[in-house]
Protein backbone atom coordinates (compact mmCIF):
# COMPACT_ATOMS: atom_id res chain seq x y z
CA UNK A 1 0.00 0.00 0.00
CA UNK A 2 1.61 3.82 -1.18
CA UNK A 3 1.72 6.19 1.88
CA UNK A 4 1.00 9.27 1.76
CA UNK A 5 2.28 12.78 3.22
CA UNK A 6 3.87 12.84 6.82
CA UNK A 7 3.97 8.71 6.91
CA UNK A 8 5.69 8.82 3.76
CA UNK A 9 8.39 11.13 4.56
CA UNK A 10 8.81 10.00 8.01
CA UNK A 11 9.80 6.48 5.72
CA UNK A 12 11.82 7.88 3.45
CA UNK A 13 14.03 8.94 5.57
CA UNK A 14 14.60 5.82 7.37
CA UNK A 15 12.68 4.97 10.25
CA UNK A 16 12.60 1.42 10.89
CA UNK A 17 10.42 -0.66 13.34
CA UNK A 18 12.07 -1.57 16.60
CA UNK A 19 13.71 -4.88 17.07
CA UNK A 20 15.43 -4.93 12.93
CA UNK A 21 18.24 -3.43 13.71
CA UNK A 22 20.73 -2.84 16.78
CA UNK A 23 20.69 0.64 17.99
CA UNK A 24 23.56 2.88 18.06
CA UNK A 25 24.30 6.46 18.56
CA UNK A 26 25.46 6.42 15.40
CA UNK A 27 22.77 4.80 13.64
CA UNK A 28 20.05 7.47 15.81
CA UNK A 29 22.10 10.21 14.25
CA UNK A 30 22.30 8.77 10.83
CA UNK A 31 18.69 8.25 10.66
CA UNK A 32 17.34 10.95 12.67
CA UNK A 33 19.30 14.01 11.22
CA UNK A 34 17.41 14.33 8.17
CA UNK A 35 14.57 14.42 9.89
CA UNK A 36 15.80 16.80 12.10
CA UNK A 37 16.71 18.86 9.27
CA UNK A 38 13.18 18.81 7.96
CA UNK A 39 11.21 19.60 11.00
CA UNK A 40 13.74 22.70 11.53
CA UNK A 41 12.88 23.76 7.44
CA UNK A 42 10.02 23.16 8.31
CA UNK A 43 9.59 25.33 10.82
CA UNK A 44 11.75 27.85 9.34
CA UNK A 45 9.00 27.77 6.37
CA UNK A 46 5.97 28.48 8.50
CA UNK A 47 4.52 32.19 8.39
CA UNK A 48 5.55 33.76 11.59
CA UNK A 49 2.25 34.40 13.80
CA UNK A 50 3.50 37.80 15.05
CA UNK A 51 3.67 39.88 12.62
CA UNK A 52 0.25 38.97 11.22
CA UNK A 53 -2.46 41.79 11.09
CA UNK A 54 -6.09 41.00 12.52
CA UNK A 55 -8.92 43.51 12.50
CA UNK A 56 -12.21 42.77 13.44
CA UNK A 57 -16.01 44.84 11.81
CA UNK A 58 -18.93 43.53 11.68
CA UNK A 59 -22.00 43.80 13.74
CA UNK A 60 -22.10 45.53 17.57
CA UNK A 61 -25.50 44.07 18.39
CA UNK A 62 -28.33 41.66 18.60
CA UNK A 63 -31.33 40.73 19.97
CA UNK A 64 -31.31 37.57 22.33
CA UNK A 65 -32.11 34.85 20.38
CA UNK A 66 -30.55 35.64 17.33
CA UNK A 67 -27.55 35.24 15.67
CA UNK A 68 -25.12 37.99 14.32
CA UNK A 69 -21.90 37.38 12.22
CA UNK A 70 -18.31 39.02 13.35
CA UNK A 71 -15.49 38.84 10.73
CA UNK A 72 -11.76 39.19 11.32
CA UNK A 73 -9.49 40.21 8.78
CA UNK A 74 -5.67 38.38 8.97
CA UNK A 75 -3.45 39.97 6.61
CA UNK A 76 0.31 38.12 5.87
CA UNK A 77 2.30 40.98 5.14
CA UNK A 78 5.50 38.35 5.28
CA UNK A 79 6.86 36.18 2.57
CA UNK A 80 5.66 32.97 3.19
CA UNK A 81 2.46 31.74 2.86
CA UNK A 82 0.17 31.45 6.00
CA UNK A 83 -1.18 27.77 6.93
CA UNK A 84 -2.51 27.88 9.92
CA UNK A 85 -5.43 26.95 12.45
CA UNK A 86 -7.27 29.91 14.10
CA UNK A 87 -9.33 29.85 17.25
CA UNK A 88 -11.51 32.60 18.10
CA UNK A 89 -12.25 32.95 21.24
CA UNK A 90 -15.56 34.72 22.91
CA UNK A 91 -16.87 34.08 26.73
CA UNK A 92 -18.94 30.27 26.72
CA UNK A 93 -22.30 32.19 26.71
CA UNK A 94 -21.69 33.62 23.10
CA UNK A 95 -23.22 30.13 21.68
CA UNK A 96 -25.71 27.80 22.17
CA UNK A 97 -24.31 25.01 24.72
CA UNK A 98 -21.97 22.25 22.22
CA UNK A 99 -21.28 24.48 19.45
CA UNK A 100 -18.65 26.33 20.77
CA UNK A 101 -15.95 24.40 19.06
CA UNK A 102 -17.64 24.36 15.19
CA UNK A 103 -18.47 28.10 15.52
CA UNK A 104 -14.67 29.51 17.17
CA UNK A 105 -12.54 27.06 14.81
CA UNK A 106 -11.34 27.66 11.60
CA UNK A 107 -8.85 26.81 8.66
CA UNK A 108 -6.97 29.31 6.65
CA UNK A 109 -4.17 29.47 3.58
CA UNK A 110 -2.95 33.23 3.15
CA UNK A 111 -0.78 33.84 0.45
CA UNK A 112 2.69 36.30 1.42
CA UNK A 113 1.07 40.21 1.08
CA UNK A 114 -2.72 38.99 0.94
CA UNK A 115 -5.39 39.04 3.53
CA UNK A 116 -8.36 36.50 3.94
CA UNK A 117 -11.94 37.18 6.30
CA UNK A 118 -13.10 35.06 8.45
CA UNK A 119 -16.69 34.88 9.91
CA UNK A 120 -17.39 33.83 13.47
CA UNK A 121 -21.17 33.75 14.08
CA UNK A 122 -21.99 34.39 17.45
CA UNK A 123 -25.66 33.06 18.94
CA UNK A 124 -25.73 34.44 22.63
CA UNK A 125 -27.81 32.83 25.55
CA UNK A 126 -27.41 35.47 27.83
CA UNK A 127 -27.88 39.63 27.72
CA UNK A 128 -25.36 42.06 28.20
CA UNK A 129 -21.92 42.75 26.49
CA UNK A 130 -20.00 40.02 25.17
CA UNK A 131 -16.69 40.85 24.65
CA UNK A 132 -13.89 39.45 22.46
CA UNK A 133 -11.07 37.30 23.97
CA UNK A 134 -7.88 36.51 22.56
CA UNK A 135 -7.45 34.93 19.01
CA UNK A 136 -5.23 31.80 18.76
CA UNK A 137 -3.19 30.96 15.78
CA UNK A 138 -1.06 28.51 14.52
CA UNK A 139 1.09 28.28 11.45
CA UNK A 140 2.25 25.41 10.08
CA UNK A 141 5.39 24.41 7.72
CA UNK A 142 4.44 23.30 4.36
CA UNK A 143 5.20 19.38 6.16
CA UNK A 144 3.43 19.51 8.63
CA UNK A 145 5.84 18.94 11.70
CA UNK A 146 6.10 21.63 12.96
CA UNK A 147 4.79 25.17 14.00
CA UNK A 148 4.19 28.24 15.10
CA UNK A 149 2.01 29.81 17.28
CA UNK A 150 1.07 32.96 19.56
CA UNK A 151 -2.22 34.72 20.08
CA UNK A 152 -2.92 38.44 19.29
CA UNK A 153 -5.97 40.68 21.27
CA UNK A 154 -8.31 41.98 18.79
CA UNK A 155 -11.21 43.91 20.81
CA UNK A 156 -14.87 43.51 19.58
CA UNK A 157 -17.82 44.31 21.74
CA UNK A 158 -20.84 42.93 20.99
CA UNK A 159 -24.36 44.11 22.99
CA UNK A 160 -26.99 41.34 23.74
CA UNK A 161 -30.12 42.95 23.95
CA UNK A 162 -33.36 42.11 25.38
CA UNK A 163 -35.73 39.91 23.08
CA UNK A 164 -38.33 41.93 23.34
CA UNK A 165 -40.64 39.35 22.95
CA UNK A 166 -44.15 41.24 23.16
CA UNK A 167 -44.04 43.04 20.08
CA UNK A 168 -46.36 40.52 19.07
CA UNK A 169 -49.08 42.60 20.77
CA UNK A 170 -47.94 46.00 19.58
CA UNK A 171 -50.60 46.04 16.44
CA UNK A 172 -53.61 45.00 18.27
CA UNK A 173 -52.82 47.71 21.39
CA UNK A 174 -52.20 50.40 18.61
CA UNK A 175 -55.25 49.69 17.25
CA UNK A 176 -57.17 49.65 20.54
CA UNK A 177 -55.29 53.64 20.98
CA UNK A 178 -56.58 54.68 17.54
CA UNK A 179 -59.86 54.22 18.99
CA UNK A 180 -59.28 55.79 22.15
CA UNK A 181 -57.68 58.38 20.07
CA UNK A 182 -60.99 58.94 17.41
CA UNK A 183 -58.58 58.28 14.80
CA UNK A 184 -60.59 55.33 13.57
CA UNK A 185 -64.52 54.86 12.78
CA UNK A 186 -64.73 54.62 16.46
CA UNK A 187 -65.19 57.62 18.42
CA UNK A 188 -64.79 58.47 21.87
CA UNK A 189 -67.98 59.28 23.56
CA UNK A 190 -68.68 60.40 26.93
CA UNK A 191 -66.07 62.03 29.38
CA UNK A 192 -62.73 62.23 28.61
CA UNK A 193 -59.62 64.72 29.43
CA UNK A 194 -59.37 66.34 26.44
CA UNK A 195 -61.53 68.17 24.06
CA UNK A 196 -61.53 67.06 20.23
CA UNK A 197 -64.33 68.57 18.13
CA UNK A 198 -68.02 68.57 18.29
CA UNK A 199 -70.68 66.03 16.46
CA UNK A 200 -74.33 65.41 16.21
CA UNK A 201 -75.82 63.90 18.81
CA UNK A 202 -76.58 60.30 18.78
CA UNK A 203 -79.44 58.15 21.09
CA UNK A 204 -77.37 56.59 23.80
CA UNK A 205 -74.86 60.02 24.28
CA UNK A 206 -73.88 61.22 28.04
CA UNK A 207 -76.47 64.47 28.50
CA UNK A 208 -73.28 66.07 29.86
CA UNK A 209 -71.44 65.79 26.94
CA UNK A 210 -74.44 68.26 24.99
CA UNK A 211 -72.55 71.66 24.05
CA UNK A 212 -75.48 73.76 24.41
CA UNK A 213 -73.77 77.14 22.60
CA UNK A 214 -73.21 74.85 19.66
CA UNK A 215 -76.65 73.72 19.88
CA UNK A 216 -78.40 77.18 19.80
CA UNK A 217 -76.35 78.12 16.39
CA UNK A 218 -77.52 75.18 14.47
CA UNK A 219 -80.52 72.82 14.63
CA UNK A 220 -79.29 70.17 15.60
CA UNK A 221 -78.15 69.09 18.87
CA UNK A 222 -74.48 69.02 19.23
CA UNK A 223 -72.03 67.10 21.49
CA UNK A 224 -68.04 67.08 22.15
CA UNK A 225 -66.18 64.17 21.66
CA UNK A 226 -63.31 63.88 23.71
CA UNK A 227 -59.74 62.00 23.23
CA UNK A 228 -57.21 61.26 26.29
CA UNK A 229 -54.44 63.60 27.17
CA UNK A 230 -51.17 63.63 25.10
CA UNK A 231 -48.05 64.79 26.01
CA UNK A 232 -47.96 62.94 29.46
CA UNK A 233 -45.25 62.02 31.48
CA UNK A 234 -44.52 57.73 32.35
CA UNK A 235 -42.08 56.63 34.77
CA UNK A 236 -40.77 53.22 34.47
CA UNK A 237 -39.28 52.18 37.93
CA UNK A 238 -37.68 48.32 37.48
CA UNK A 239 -36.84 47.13 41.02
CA UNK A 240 -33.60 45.12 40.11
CA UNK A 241 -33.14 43.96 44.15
CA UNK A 242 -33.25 40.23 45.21
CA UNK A 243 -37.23 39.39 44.11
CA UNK A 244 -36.40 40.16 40.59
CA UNK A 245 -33.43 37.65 40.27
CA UNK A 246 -36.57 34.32 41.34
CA UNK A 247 -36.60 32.19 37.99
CA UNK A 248 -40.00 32.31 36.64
CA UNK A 249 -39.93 30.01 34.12
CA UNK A 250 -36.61 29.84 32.24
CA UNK A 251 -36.02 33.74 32.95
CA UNK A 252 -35.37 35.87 35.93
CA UNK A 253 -38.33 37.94 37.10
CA UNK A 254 -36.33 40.96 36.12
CA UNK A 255 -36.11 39.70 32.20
CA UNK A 256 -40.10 39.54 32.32
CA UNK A 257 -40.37 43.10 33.86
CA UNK A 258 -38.54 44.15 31.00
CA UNK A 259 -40.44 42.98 28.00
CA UNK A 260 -43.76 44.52 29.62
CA UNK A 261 -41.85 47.63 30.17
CA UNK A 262 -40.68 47.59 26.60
CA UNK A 263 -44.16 47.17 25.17
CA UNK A 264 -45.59 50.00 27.60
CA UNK A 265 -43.11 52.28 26.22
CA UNK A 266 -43.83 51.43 22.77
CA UNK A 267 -47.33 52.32 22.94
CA UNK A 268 -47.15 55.17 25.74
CA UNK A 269 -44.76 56.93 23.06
CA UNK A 270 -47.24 56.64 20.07
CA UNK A 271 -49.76 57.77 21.99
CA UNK A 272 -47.76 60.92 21.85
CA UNK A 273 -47.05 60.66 26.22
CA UNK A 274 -43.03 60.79 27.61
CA UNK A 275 -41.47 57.94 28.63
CA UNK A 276 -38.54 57.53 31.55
CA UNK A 277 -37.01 54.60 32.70
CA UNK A 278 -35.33 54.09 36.58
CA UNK A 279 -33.47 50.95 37.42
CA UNK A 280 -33.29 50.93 41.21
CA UNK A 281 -32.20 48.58 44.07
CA UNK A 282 -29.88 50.69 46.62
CA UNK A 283 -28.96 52.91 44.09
CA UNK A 284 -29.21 53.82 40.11
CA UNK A 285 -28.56 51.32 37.91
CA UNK A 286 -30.12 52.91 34.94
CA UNK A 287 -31.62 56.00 34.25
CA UNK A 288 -33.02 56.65 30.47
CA UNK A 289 -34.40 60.84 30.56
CA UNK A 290 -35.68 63.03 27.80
CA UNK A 291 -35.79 60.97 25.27
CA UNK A 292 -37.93 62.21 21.81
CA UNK A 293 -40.17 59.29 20.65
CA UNK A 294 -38.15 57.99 18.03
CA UNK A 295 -35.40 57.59 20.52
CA UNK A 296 -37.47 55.89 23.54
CA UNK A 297 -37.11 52.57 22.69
CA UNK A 298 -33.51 52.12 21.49
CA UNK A 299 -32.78 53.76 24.27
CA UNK A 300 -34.46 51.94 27.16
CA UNK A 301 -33.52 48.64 24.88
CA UNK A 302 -30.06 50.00 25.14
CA UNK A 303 -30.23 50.42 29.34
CA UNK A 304 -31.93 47.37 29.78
CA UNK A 305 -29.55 45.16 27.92
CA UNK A 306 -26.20 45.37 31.03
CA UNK A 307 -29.40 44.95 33.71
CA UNK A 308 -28.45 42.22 35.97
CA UNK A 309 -30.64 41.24 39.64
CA UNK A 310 -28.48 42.33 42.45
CA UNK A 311 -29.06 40.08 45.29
CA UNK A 312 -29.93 42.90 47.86
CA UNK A 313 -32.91 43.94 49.26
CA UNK A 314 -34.20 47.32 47.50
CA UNK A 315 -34.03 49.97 49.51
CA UNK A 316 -37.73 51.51 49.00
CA UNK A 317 -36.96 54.97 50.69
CA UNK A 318 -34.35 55.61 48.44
CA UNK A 319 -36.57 54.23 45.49
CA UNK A 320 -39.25 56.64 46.46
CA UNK A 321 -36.81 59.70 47.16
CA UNK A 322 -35.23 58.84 43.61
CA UNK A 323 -38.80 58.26 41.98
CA UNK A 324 -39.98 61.78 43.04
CA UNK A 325 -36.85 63.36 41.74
CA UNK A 326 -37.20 61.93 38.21
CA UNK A 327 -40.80 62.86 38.05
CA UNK A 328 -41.22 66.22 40.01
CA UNK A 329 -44.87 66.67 37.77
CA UNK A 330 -47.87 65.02 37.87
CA UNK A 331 -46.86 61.21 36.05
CA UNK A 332 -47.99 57.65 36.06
CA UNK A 333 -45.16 55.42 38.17
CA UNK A 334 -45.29 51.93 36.57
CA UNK A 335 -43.30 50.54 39.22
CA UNK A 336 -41.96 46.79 38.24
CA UNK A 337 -41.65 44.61 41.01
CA UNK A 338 -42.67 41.47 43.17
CA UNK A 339 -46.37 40.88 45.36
CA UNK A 340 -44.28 39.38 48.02
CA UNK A 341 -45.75 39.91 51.43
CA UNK A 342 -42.58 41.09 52.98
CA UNK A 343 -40.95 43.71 50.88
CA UNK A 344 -44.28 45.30 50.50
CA UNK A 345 -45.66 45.55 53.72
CA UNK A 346 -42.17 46.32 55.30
CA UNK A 347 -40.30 48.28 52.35
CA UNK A 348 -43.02 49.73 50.05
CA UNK A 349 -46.86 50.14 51.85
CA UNK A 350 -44.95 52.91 54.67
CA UNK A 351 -43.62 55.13 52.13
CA UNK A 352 -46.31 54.54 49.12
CA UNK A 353 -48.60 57.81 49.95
CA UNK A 354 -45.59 59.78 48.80
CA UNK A 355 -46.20 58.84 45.75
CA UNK A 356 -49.91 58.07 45.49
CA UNK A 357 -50.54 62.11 46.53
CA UNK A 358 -49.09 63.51 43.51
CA UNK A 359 -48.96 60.56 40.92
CA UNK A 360 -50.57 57.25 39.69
CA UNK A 361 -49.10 54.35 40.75
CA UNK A 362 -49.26 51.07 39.00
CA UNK A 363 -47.54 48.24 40.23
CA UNK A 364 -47.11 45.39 37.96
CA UNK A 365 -45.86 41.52 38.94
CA UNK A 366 -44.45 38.62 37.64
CA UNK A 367 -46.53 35.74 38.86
CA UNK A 368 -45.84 31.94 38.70
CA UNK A 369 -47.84 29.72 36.83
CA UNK A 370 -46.26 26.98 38.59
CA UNK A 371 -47.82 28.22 41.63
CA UNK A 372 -51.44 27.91 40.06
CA UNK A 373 -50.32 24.37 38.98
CA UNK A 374 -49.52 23.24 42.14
CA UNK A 375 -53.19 24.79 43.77
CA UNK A 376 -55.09 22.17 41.66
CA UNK A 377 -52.49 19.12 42.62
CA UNK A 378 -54.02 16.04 44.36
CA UNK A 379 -53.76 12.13 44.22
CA UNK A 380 -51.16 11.62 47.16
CA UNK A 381 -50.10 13.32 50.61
CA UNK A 382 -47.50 15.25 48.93
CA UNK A 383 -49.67 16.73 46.14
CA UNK A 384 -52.22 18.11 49.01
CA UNK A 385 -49.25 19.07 50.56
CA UNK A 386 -47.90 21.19 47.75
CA UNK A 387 -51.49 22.11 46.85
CA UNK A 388 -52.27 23.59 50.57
CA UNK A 389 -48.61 25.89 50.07
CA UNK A 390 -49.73 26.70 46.87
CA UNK A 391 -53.24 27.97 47.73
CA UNK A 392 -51.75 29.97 51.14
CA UNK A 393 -49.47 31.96 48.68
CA UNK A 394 -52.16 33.09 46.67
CA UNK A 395 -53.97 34.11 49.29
CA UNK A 396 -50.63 36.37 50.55
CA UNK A 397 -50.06 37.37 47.24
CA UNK A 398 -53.94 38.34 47.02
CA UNK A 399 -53.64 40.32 50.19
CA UNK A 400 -50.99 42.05 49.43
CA UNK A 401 -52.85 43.28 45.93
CA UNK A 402 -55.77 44.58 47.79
CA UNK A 403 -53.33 46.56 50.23
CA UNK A 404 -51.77 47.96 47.31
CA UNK A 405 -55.64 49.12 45.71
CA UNK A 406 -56.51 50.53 49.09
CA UNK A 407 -53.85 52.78 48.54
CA UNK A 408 -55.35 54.09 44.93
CA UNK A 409 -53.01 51.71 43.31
CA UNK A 410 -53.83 50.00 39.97
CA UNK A 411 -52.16 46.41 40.32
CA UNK A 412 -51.32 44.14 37.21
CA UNK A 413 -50.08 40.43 38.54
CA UNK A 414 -49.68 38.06 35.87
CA UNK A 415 -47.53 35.08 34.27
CA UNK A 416 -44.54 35.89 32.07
CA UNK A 417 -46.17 35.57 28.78
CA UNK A 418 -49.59 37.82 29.74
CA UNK A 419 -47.75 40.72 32.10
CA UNK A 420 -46.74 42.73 28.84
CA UNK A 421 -50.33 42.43 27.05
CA UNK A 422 -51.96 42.70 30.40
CA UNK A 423 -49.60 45.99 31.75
CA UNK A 424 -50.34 47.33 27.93
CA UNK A 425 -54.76 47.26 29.05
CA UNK A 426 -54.08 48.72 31.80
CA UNK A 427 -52.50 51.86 30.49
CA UNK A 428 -54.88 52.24 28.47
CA UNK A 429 -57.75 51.27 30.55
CA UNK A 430 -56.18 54.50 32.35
CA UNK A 431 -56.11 56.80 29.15
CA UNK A 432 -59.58 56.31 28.80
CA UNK A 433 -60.69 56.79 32.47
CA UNK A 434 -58.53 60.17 32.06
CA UNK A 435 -56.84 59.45 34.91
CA UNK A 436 -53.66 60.51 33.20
């Protein structure tokens, strides 16, 4: 049978199983010099790694979920061509769990004076900045033996950002404002907080709603239609503290939080109103201020994507104090955080009329569907077991609701996948009530 490349040479020039011949330190050196001599030109052949050039473009972000493509650049600006092996290396939570080593590996051949690009795609699992790590490479001879290699830093940032999930319900609560906003066949009768124009009155209108002036110039009876206030002011508070890093799900509380607020300041900024975001546990995390419409959403998207749970209870004093200072006007506080008994009766209830006598106050929560799973559990002492824990936190987190409403406080508690939709009705329940 013929061999082939390195078994080929490494028989050609002479080595011989063990046992055929007596060894001698003359025979070693006999046979073994030439191939000394060709692993050295060999190595003297292979493209030194250090003077290679590597520059990095591509993209800077991506949504959670998806992929996005980085490309480096290697230009040989030496004489000899470039074989080599290349590893590019990014933190473990850049890809999908098993593909690391397919996705950071790759082959190259770069002639002397030429460059060659390189794509490493990049699927994260995990929001925030993922940040390039040190690139590997090493060149080989044109045998094979031996080779060189070193590593080079090449810096490339790359910004997870949240998913954003419940954009899916954008169109249908746009359409819902239209209608609040008479933009559509539907108009806004009865009281509102803003005057639009008049109309001609229909069977079923409020009484209070007649403009009598109007009336007596024409001969029919006329009636306002109102719309809800634009140009108002919403305050996103995310409590980032200990009860927003509980796993609801395959997510943290605080990762939830986020997509409703991201929805609510989707819609709250086409409806023409100002949005703010606070992230707050014992102190700022992120603060997004002043932003025009076009610019709310990249920029709370923007905030939102370093946001990690601290484990530390969140100061609600210092929540409060900041909460006023961001919004020193009239606003609606849609503060994100947990129904748990403890940090609301203790942290929150004591200090919530500061807030309740100049603004409106919604608190929205992440609840557990697990929890509701467990209520209806039965067929063995440890089912009723689990259903009896199940059913007496309800009943705290239920309590702790109506404490909240007592208060004047609109509460939205709901599972992952309905707190965006179900924080988005309740705005707008609010726009039409003209409570804002």
């Amino acid at each position: 049978m013929a061999l082939t490349g390195r078994a080929a040479l490494l028989a050609a020039l002479g080595t011989l199983p063990v046992g055929i011949w007596e060894p001698s330190w003359a025979g070693i050196l006999a046979v073994n010099a030439p191939l000394a001599l060709a692993c050295a030109c060999d190595f003297a052949l292979a493209a030194p790694v250090r003077r290679l050039g590597l520059t990095r473009s591509g993209d800077t972000s991506v949504r959670l979920g998806e992929t996005v493509d980085v490309t480096l650049t290697v230009t040989n600006p030496s004489g000899r061509p470039l074989r080599a092996r290349l590893r590019d290396a990014w933190p473990p939570s850049s890809w999908e769990p098993g593909t690391e080593v397919a996705a950071s590996r790759h082959r190259l051949t770069v002639p002397p004076g030429e460059r060659r690009r390189l794509t490493t795609r990049l699927h994260p699992t995990r929001r925030g900045d993922r940040q390039a790590d040190r690139v590997t490479i090493r060149s080989y001879g044109p045998l094979g033996l031996f080779s060189r290699q070193g590593s080079h830093k090449v810096p490339w940032t790359v910004r997870v950002l949240p998913p954003f999930t419940s954009r899916k319900h954008l169109p249908s609560k746009l359409a819902r404002l239209r209608e609040l906003d008479g933009r559509t066949s539907v108009l806004t009768r009865g009281e509102g907080t803003e005057f639009d124009s008049l109309r001609e009155y229909v069977p079923g209108d409020d009484t209070r709603s007649i403009d009598w002036r109007a009336t007596a110039r024409q001969a029919t009876v006329a009636v306002r239609t109102w719309r809800p206030e634009r140009d108002r002011h919403i305050l996103l508070v995310l409590d980032t503290g200990r009860t927003s890093a509980g796993r609801v799900g395959d997510a943290p509380r605080l990762d939830s939080s986020m997509d409703a607020a991201l929805l609510l300041a989707a819609l709250a900024s086409r409806a023409g109103d100002r949005v703010d975001l606070l992230a707050y546990d014992r102190r700022v995390r992120a603060l997004v201020q002043g932003r025009q419409a076009r610019d709310v959403l990249p920029s709370l998207v923007n905030a939102m994507a370093t946001l990690e749970p601290e484990l530390i209870e969140t100061d609600a004093r210092g929540l409060t104090a900041t909460a006023l200072r961001t919004a020193p006007r009239r606003s609606l506080i849609v503060l994100l955080t947990s129904l748990d008994a403890a940090p609301i009766e203790e942290g929150l209830l004591p200090v919530l009329p500061r807030l309740t006598q100049r603004h409106t106050v919604l608190v929205a929560s992440v609840a557990d569907p697990h929890i509701a799973h467990m209520a209806t559990a039965r067929g063995n002492t440890e089912a009723v077991y689990e259903a009896a824990a199940a059913a007496q936190a309800q009943t705290d987190r239920h309590r702790t609701a109506e404490q909240l409403r007592r208060h004047g406080v609109t509460v939205v508690d709901a599972t992952p996948n309905d707190l965006a939709p179900a924080l988005a009705d309740a705005y707008l329940a609010l726009k039409a009530a003209g409570r804002l």
